[in-house]
PDB file of N, CA and C in Angstrom:
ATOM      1  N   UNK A   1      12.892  36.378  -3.669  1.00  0.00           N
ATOM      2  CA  UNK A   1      14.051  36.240  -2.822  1.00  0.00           C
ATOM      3  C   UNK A   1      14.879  35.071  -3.329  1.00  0.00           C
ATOM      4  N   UNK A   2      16.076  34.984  -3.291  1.00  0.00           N
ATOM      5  CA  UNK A   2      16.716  34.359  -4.707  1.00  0.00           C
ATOM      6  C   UNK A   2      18.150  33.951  -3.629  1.00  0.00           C
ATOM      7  N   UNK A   3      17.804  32.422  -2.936  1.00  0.00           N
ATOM      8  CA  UNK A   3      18.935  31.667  -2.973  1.00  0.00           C
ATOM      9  C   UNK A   3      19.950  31.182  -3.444  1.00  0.00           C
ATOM     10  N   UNK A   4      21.578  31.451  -2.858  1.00  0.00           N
ATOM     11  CA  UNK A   4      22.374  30.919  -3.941  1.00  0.00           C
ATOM     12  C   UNK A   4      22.187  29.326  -2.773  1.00  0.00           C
ATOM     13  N   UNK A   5      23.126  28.937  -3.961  1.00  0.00           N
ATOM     14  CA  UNK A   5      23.422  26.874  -3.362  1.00  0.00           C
ATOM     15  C   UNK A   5      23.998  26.684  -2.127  1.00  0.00           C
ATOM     16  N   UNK A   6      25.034  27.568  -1.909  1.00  0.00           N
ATOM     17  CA  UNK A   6      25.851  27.415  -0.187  1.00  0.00           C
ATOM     18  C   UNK A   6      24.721  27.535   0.659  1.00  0.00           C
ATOM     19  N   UNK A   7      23.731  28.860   0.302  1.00  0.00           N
ATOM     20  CA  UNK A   7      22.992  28.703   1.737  1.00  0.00           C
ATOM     21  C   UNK A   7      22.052  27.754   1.996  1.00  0.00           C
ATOM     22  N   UNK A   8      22.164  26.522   1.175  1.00  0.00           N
ATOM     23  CA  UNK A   8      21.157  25.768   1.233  1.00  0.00           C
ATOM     24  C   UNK A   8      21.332  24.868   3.222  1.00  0.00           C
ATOM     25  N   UNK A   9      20.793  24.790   3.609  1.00  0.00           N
ATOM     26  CA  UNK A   9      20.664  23.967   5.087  1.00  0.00           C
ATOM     27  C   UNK A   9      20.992  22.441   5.310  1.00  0.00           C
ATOM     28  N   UNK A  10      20.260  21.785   4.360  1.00  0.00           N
ATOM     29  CA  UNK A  10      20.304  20.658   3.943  1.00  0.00           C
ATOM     30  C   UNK A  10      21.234  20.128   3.221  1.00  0.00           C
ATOM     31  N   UNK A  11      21.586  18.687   3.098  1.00  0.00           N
ATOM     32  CA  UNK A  11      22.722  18.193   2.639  1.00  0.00           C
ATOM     33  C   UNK A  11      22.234  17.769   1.314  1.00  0.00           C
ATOM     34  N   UNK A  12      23.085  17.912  -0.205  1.00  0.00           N
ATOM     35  CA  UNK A  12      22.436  17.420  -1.127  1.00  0.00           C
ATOM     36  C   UNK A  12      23.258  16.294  -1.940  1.00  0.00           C
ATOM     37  N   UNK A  13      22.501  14.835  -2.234  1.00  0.00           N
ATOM     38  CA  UNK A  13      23.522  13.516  -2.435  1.00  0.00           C
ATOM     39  C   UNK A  13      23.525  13.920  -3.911  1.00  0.00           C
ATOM     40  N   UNK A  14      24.446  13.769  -4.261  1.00  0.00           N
ATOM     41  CA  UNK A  14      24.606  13.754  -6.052  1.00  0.00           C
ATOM     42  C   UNK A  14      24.645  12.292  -6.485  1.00  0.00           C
ATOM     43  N   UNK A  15      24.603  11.211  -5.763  1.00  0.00           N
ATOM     44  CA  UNK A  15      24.890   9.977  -5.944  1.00  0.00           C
ATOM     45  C   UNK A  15      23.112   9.372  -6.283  1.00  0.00           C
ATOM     46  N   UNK A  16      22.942   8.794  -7.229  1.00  0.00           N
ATOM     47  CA  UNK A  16      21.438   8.892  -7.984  1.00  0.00           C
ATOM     48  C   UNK A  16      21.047   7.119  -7.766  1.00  0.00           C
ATOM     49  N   UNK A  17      22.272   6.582  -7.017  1.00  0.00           N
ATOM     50  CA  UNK A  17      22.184   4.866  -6.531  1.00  0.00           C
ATOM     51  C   UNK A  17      21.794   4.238  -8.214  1.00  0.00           C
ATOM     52  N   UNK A  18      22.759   4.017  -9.313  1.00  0.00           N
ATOM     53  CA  UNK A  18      21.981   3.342 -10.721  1.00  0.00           C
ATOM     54  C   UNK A  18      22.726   1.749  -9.729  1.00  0.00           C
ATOM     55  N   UNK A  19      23.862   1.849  -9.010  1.00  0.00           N
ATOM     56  CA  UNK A  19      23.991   0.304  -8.790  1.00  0.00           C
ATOM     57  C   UNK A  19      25.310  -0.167  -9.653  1.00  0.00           C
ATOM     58  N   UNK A  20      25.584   0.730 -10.684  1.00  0.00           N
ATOM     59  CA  UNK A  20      26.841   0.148 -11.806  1.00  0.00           C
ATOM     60  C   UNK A  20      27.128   1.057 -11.905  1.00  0.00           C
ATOM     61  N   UNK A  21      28.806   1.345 -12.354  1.00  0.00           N
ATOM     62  CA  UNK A  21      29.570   2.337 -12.695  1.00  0.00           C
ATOM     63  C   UNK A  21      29.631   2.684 -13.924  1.00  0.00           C
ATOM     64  N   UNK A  22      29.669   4.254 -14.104  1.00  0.00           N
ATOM     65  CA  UNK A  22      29.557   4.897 -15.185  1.00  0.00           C
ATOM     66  C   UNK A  22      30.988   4.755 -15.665  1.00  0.00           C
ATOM     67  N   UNK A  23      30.701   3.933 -17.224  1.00  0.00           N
ATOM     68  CA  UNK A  23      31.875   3.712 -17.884  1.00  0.00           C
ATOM     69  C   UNK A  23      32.240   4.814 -19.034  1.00  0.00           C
ATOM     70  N   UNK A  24      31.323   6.097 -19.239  1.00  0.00           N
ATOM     71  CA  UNK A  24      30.774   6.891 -20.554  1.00  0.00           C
ATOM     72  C   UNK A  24      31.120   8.099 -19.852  1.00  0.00           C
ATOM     73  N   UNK A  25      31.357   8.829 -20.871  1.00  0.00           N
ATOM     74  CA  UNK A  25      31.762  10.101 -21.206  1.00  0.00           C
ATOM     75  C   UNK A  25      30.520  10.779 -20.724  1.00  0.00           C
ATOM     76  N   UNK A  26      30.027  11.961 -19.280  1.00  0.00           N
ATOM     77  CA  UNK A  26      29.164  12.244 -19.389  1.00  0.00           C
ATOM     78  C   UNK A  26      28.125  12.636 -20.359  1.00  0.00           C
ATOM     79  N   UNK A  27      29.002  12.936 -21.110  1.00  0.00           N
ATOM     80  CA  UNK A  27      27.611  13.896 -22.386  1.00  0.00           C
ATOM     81  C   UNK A  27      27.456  12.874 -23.440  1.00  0.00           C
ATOM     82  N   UNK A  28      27.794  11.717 -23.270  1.00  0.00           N
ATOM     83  CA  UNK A  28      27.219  10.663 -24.111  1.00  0.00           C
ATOM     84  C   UNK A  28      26.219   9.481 -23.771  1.00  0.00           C
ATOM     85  N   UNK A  29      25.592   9.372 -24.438  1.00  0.00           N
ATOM     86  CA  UNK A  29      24.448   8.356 -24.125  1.00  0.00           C
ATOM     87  C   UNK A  29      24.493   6.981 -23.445  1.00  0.00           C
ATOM     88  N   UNK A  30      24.020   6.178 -22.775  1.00  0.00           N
ATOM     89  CA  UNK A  30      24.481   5.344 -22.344  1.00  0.00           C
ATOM     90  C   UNK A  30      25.020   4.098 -23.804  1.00  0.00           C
ATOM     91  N   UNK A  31      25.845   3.044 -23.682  1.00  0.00           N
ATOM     92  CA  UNK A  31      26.223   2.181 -24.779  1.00  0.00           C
ATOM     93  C   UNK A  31      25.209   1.373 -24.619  1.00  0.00           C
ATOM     94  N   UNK A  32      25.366   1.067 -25.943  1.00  0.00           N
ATOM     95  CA  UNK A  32      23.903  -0.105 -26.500  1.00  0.00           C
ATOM     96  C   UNK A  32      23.892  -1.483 -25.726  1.00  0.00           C
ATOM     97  N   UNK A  33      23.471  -2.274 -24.995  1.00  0.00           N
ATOM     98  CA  UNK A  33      23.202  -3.303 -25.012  1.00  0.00           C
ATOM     99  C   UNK A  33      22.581  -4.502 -25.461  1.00  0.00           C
ATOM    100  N   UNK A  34      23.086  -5.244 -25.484  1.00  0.00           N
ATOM    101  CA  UNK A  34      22.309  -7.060 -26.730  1.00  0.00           C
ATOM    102  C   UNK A  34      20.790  -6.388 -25.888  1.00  0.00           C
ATOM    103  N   UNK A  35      19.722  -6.785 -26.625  1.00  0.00           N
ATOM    104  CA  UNK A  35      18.629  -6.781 -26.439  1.00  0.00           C
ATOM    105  C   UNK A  35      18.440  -8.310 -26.486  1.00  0.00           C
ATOM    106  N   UNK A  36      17.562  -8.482 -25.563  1.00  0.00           N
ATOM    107  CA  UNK A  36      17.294 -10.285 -25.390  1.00  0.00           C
ATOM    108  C   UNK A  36      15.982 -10.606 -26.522  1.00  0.00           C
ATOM    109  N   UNK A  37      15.244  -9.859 -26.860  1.00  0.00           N
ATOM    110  CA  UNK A  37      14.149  -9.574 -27.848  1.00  0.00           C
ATOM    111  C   UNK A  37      13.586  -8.894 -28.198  1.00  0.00           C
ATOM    112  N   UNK A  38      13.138  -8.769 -29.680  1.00  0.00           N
ATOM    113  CA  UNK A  38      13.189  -7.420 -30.244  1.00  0.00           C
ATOM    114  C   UNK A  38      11.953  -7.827 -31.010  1.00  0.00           C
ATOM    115  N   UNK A  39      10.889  -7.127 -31.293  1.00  0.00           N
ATOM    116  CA  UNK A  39       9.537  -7.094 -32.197  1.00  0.00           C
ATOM    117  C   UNK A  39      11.025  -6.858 -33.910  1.00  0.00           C
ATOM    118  N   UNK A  40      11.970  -6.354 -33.729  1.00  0.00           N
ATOM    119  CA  UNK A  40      12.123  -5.648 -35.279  1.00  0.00           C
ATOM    120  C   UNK A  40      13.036  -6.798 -35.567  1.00  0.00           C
ATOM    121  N   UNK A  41      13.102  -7.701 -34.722  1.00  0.00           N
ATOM    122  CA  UNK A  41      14.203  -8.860 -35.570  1.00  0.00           C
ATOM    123  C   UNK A  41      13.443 -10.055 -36.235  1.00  0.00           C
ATOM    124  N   UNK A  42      11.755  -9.812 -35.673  1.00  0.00           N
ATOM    125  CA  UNK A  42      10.995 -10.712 -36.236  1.00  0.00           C
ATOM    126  C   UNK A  42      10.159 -10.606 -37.691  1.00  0.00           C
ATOM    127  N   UNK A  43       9.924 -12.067 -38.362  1.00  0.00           N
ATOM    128  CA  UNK A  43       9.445 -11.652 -39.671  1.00  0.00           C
ATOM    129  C   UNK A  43       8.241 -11.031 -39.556  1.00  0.00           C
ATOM    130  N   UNK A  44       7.944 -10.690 -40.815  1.00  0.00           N
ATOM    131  CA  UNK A  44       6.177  -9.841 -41.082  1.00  0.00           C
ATOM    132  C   UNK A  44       5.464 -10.837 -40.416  1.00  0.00           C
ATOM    133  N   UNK A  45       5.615 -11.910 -41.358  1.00  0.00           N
ATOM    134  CA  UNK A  45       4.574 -13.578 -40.861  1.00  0.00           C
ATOM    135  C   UNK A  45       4.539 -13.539 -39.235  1.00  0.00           C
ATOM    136  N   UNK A  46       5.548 -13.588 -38.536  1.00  0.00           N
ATOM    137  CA  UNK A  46       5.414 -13.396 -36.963  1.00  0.00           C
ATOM    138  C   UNK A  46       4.779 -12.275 -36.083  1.00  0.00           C
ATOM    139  N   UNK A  47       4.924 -11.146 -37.004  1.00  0.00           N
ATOM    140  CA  UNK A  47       4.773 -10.130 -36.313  1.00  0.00           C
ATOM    141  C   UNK A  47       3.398  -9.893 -36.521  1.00  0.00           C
ATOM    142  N   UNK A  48       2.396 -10.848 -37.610  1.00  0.00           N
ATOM    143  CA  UNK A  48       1.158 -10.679 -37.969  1.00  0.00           C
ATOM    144  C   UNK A  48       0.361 -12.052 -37.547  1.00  0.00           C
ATOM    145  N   UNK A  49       1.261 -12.911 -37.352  1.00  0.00           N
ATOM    146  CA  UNK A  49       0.522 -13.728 -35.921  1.00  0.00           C
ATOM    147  C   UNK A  49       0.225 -13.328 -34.555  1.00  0.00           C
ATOM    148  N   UNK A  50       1.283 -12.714 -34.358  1.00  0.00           N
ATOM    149  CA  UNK A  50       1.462 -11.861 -32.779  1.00  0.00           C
ATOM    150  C   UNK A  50       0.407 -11.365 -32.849  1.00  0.00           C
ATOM    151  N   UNK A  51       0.009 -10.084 -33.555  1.00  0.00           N
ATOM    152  CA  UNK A  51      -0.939  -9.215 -33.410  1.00  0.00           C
ATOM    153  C   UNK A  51      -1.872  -9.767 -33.742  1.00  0.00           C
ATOM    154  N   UNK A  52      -2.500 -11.006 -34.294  1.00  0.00           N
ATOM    155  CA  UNK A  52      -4.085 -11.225 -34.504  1.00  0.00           C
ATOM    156  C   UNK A  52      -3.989 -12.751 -33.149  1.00  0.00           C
ATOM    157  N   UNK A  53      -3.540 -12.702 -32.491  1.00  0.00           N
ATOM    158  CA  UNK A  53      -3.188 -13.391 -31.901  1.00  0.00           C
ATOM    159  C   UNK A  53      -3.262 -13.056 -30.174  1.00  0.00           C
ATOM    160  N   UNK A  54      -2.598 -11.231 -29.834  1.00  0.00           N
ATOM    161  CA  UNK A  54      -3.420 -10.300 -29.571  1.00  0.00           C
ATOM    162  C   UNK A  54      -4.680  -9.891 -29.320  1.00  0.00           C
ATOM    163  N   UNK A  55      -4.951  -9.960 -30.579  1.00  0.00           N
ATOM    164  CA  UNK A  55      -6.247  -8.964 -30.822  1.00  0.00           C
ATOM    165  C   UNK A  55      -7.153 -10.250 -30.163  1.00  0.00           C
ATOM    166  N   UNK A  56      -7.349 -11.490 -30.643  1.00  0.00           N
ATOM    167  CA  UNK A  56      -8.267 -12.514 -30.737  1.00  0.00           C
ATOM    168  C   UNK A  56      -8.325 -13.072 -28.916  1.00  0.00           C
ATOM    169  N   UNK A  57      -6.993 -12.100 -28.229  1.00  0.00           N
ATOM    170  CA  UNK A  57      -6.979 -12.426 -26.863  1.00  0.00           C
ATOM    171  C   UNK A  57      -7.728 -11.131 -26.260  1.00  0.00           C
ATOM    172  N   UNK A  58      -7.547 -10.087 -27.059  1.00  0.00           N
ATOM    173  CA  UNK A  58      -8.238  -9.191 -26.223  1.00  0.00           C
ATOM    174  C   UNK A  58      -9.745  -8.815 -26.469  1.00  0.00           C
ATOM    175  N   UNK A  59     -10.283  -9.717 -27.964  1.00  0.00           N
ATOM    176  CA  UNK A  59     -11.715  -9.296 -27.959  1.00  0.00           C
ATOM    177  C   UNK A  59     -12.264 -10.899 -27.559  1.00  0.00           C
ATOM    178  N   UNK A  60     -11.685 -12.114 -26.934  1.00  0.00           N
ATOM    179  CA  UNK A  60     -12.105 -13.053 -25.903  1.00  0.00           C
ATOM    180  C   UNK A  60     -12.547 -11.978 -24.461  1.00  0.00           C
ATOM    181  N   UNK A  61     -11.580 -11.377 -23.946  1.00  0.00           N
ATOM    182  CA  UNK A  61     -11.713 -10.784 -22.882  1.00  0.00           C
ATOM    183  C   UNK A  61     -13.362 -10.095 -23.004  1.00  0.00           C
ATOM    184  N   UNK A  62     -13.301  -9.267 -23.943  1.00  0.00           N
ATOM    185  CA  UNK A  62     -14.390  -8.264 -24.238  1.00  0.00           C
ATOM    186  C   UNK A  62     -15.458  -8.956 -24.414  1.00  0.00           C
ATOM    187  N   UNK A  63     -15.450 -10.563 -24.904  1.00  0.00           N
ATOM    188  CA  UNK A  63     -16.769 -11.462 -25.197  1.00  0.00           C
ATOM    189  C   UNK A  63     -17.158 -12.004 -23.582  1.00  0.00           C
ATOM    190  N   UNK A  64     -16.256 -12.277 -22.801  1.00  0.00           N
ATOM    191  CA  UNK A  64     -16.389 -12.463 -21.648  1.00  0.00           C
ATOM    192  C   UNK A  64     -17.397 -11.153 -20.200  1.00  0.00           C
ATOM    193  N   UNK A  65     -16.065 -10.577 -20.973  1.00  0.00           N
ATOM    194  CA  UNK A  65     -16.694  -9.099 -19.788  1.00  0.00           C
ATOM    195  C   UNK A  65     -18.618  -8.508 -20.308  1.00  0.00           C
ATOM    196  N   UNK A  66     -18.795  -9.114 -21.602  1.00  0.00           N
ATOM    197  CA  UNK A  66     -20.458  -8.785 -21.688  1.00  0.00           C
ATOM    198  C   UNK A  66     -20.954  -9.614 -21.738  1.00  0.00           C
ATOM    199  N   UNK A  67     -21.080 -11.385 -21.268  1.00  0.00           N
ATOM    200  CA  UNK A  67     -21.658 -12.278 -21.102  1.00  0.00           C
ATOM    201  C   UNK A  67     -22.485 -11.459 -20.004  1.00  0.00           C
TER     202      UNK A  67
END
């Protein structure tokens, strides 16, 4: 049994509350914004401290959790 949209009963909001006005062309993506920090603006050297730096925090955890 196959409703069209008028007979719907209920009221339906098209308004999705984002809070800011759409400045874009619907069928385009939203515009880029500054990113405040980015893993890809950092060097190798940083990005290979981070991660053993990481790691050395998450296998503390794991030395802890089997004491």
């Amino acid at each position: 049994m196959a409703h069209s949209h008028a007979s719907h009963a209920h009221p339906h909001a098209h308004d999705h509350g984002h809070g800011h006005p759409h400045n874009h062309d619907p069928a385009a993506p939203h515009p880029a914004q500054a990113a405040q920090w980015s893993i890809l603006r950092m060097t190798l050297a940083a990005r290979l401290t981070g991660a053993m730096a990481l790691s050395a925090g998450l296998w503390a955890i794991v030395w802890l959790a089997m004491k």
